[in-house]
C-alpha atoms as a PDB file:
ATOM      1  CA  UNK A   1     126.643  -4.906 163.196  1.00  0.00           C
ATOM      2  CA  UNK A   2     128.774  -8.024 163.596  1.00  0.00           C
ATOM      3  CA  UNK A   3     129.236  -9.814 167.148  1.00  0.00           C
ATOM      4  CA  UNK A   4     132.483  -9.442 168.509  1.00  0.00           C
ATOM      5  CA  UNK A   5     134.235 -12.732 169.506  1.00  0.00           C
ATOM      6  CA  UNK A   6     135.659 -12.585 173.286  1.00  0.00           C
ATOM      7  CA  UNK A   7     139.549 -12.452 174.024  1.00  0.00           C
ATOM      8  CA  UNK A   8     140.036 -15.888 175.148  1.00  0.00           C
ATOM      9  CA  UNK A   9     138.303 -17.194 172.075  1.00  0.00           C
ATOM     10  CA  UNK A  10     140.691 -15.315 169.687  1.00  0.00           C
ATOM     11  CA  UNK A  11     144.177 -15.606 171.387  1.00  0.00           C
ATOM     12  CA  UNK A  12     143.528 -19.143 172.904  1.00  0.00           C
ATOM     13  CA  UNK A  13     144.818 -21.129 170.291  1.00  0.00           C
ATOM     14  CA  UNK A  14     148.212 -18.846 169.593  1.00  0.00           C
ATOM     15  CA  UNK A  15     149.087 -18.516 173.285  1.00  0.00           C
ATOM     16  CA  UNK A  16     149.183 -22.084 173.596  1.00  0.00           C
ATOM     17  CA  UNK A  17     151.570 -22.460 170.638  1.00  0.00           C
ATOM     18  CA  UNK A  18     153.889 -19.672 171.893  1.00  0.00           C
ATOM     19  CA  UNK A  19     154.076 -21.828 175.348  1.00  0.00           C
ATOM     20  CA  UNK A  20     154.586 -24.888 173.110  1.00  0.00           C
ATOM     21  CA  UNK A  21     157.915 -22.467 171.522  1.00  0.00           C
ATOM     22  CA  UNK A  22     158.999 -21.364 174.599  1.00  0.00           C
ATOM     23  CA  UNK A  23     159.330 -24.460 176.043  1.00  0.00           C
ATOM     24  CA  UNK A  24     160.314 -26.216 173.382  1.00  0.00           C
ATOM     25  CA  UNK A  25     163.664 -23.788 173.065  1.00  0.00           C
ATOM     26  CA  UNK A  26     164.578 -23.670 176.776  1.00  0.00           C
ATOM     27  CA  UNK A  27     164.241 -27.526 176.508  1.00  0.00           C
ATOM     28  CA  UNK A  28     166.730 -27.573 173.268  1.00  0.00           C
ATOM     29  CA  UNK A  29     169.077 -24.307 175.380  1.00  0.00           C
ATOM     30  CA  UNK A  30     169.568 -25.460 178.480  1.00  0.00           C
ATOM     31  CA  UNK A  31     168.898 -29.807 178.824  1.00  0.00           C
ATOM     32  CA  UNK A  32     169.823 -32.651 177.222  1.00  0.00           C
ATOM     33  CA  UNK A  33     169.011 -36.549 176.693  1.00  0.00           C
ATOM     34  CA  UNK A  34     164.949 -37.050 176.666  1.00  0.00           C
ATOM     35  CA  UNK A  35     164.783 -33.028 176.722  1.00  0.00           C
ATOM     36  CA  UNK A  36     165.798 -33.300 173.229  1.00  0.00           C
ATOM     37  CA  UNK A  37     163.183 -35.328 172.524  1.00  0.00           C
ATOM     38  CA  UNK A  38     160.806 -32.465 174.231  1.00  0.00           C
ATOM     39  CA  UNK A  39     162.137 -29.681 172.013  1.00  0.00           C
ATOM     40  CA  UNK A  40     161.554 -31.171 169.164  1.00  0.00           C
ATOM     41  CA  UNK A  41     158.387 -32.450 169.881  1.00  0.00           C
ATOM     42  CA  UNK A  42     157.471 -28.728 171.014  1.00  0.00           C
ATOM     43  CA  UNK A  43     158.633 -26.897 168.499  1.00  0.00           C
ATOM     44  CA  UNK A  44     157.675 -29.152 165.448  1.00  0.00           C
ATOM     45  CA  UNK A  45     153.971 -28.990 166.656  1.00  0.00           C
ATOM     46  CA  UNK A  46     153.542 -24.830 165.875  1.00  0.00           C
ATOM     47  CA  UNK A  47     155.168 -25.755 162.525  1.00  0.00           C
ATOM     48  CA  UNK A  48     152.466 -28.465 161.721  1.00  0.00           C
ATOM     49  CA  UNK A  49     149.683 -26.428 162.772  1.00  0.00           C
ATOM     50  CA  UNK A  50     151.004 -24.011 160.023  1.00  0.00           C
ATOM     51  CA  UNK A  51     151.595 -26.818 157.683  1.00  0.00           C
ATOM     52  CA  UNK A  52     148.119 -27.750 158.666  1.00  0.00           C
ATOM     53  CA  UNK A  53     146.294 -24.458 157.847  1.00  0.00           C
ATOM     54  CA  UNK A  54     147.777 -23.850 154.771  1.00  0.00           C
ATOM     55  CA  UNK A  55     147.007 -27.270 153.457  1.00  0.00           C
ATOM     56  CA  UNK A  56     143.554 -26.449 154.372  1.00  0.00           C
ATOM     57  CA  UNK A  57     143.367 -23.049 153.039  1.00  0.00           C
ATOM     58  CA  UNK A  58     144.590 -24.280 149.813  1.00  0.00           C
ATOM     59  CA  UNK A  59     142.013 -27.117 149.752  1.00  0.00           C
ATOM     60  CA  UNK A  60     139.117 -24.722 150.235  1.00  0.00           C
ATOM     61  CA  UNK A  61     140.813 -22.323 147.412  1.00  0.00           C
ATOM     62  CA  UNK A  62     140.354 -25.016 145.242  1.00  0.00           C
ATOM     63  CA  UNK A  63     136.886 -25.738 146.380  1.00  0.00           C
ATOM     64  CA  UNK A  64     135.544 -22.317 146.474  1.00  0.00           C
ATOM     65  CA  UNK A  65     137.630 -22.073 142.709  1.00  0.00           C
ATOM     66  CA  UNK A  66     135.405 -25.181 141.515  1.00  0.00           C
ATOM     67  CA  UNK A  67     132.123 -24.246 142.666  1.00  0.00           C
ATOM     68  CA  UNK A  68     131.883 -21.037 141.106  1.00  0.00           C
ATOM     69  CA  UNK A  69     133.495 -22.648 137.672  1.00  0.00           C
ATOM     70  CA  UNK A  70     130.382 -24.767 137.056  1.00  0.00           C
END
């Protein structure tokens, strides 16, 4: 039987990009001057981390594509 990860482990790493979101949209709502600068900031970063991952899972596709070819 497999070991379960914990909680904190699992929903760590998306909780802290859906308080990246949030904060990056009541920055862009409600402020403006250098809070501009904020919401983008904070709301470009979850869309590089997705960026990010799929980059990578596409580069291990590849890998994992090549290994077994040869």
């Amino acid at each position: 039987m497999s070991e379960q990860l914990p909680a904190t482990k699992i929903w760590s790493i998306p909780v802290i990009l859906a308080v990246f979101s949030v904060v990056g949209l009541f920055a862009a709502l409600f402020s403006d001057g250098l809070w501009d600068v904020v919401s983008w900031i904070a709301l470009s970063l979850p869309c590089g981390v997705i960026v990010w991952y799929v980059w990578l899972g596409r580069i291990h596709e590849k890998n994992v594509r090549n290994s077994t070819s040869t």
